[in-house]
N, C-alpha and C. Protein backbone atom coordinates (compact mmCIF):
# COMPACT_ATOMS: atom_id res chain seq x y z
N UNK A 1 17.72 71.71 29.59
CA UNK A 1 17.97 71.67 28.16
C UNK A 1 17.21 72.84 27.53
N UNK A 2 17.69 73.65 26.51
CA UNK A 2 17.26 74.82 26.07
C UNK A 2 16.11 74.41 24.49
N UNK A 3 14.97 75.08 24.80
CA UNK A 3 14.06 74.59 23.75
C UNK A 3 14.59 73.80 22.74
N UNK A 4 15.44 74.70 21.95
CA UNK A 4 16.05 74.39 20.70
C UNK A 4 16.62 72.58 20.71
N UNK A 5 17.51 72.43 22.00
CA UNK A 5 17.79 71.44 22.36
C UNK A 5 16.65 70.30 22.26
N UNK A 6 15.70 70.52 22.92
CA UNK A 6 13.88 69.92 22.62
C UNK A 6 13.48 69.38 21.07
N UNK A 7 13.56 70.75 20.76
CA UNK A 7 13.43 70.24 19.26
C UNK A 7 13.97 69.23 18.48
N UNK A 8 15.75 69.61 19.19
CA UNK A 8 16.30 68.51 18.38
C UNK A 8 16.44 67.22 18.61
N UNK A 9 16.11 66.42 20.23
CA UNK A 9 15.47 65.70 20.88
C UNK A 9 14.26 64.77 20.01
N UNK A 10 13.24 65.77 19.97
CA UNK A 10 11.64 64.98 19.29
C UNK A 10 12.10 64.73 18.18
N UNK A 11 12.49 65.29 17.14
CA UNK A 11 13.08 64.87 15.42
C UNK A 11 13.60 64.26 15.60
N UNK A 12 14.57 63.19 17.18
CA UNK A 12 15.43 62.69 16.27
C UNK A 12 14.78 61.58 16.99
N UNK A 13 13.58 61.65 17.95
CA UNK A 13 13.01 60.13 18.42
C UNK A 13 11.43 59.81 17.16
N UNK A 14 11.32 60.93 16.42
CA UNK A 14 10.67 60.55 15.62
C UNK A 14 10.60 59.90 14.23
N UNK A 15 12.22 60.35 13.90
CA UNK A 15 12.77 59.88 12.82
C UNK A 15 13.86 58.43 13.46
N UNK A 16 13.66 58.34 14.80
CA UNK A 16 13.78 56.50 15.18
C UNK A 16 15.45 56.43 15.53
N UNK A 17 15.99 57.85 15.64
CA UNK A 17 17.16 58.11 16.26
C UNK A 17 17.66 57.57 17.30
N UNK A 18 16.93 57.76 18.09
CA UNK A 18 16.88 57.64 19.32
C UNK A 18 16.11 56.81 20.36
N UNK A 19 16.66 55.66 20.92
CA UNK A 19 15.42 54.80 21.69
C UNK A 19 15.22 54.89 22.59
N UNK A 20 14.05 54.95 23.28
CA UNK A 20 13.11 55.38 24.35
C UNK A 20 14.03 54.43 25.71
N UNK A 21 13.73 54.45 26.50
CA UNK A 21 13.49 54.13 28.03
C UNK A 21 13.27 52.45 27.50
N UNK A 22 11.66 52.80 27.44
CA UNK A 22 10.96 51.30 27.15
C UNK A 22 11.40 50.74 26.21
N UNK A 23 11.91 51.37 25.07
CA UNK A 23 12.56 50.14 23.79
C UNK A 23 13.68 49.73 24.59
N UNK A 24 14.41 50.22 25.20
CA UNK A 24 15.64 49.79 25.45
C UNK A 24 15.49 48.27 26.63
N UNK A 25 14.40 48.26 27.49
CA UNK A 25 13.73 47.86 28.52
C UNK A 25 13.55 46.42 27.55
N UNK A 26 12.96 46.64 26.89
CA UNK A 26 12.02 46.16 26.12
C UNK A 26 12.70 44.97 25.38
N UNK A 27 13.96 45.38 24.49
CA UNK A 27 15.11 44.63 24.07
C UNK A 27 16.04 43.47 25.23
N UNK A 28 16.18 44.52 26.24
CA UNK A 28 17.06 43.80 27.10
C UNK A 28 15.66 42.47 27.58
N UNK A 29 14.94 42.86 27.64
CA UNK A 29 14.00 41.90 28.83
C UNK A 29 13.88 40.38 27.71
N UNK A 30 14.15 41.08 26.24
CA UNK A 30 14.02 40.05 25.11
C UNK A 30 15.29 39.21 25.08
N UNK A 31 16.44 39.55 24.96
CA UNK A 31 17.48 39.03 25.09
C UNK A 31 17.74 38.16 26.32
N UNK A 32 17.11 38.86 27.12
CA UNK A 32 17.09 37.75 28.83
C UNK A 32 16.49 36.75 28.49
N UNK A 33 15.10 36.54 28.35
CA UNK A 33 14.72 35.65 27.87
C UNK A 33 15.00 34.76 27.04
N UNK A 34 15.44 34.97 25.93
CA UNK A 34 15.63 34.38 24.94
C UNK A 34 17.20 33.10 25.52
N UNK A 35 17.98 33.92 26.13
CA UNK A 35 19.16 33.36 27.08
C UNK A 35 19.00 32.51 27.39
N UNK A 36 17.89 32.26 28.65
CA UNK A 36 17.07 31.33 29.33
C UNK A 36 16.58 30.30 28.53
N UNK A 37 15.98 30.44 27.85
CA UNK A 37 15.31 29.24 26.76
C UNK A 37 16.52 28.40 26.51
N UNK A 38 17.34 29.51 25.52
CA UNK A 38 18.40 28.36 25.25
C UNK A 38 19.39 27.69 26.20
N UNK A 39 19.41 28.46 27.58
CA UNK A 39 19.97 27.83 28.43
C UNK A 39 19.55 26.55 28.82
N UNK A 40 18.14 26.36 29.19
CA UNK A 40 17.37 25.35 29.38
C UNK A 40 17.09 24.69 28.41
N UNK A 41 17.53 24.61 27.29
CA UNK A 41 17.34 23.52 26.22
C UNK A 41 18.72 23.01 25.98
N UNK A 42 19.71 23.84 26.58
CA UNK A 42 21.14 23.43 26.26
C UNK A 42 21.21 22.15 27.85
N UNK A 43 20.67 22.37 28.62
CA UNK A 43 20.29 21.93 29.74
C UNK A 43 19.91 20.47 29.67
N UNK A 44 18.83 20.40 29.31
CA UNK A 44 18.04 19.16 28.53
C UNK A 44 18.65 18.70 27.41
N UNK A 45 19.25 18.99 26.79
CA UNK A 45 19.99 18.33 25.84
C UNK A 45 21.08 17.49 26.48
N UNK A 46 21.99 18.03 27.47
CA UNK A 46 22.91 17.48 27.90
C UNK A 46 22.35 16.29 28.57
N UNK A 47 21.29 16.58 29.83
CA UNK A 47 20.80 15.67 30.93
C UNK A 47 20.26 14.12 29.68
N UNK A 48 19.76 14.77 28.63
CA UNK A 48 19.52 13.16 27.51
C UNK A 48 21.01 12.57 27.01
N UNK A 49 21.55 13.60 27.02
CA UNK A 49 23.38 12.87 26.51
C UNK A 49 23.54 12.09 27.27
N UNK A 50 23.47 12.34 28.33
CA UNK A 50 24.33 11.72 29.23
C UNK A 50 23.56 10.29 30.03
N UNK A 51 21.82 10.38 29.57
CA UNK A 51 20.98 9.08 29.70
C UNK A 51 21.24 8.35 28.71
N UNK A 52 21.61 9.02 27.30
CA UNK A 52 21.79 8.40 26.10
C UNK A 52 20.11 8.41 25.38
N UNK A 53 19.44 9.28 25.66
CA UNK A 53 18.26 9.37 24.65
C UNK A 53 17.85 10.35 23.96
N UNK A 54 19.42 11.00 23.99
CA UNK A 54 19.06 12.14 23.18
C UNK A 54 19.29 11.69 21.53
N UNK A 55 18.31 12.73 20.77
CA UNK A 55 18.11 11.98 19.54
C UNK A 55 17.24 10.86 18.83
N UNK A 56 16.59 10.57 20.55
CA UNK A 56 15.73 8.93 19.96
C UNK A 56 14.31 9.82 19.42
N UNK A 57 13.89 9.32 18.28
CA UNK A 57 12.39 9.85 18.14
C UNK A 57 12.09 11.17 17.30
N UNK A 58 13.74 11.57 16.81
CA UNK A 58 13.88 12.66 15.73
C UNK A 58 14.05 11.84 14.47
């Protein structure tokens, strides 16, 4: 990439153009997670449906 190219690179990760490696890392690893949780609460919700105690104690 030719300096100039550089330049226009840093201005545009400084003015938030552009996301890094790690933000991108960073997002996805959040969204995984976040998946999971609700997977496992969608999980547990069902396994009480289907004992019939879901709901008792709210």
């Amino acid at each position: 990439m030719s300096r100039g190219g550089e330049h226009i690179r840093e201005a545009m990760l400084k003015e938030g153009y552009v996301k890094t490696f790690e933000q991108r890392t960073r997002r996805n690893q959040s969204i995984r997670t976040n998946t999971h949780k609700l997977v496992n609460k969608a999980q547990a919700n069902i396994e009480a449906v289907e004992k019939g105690t879901f709901g008792v104690g709210h």
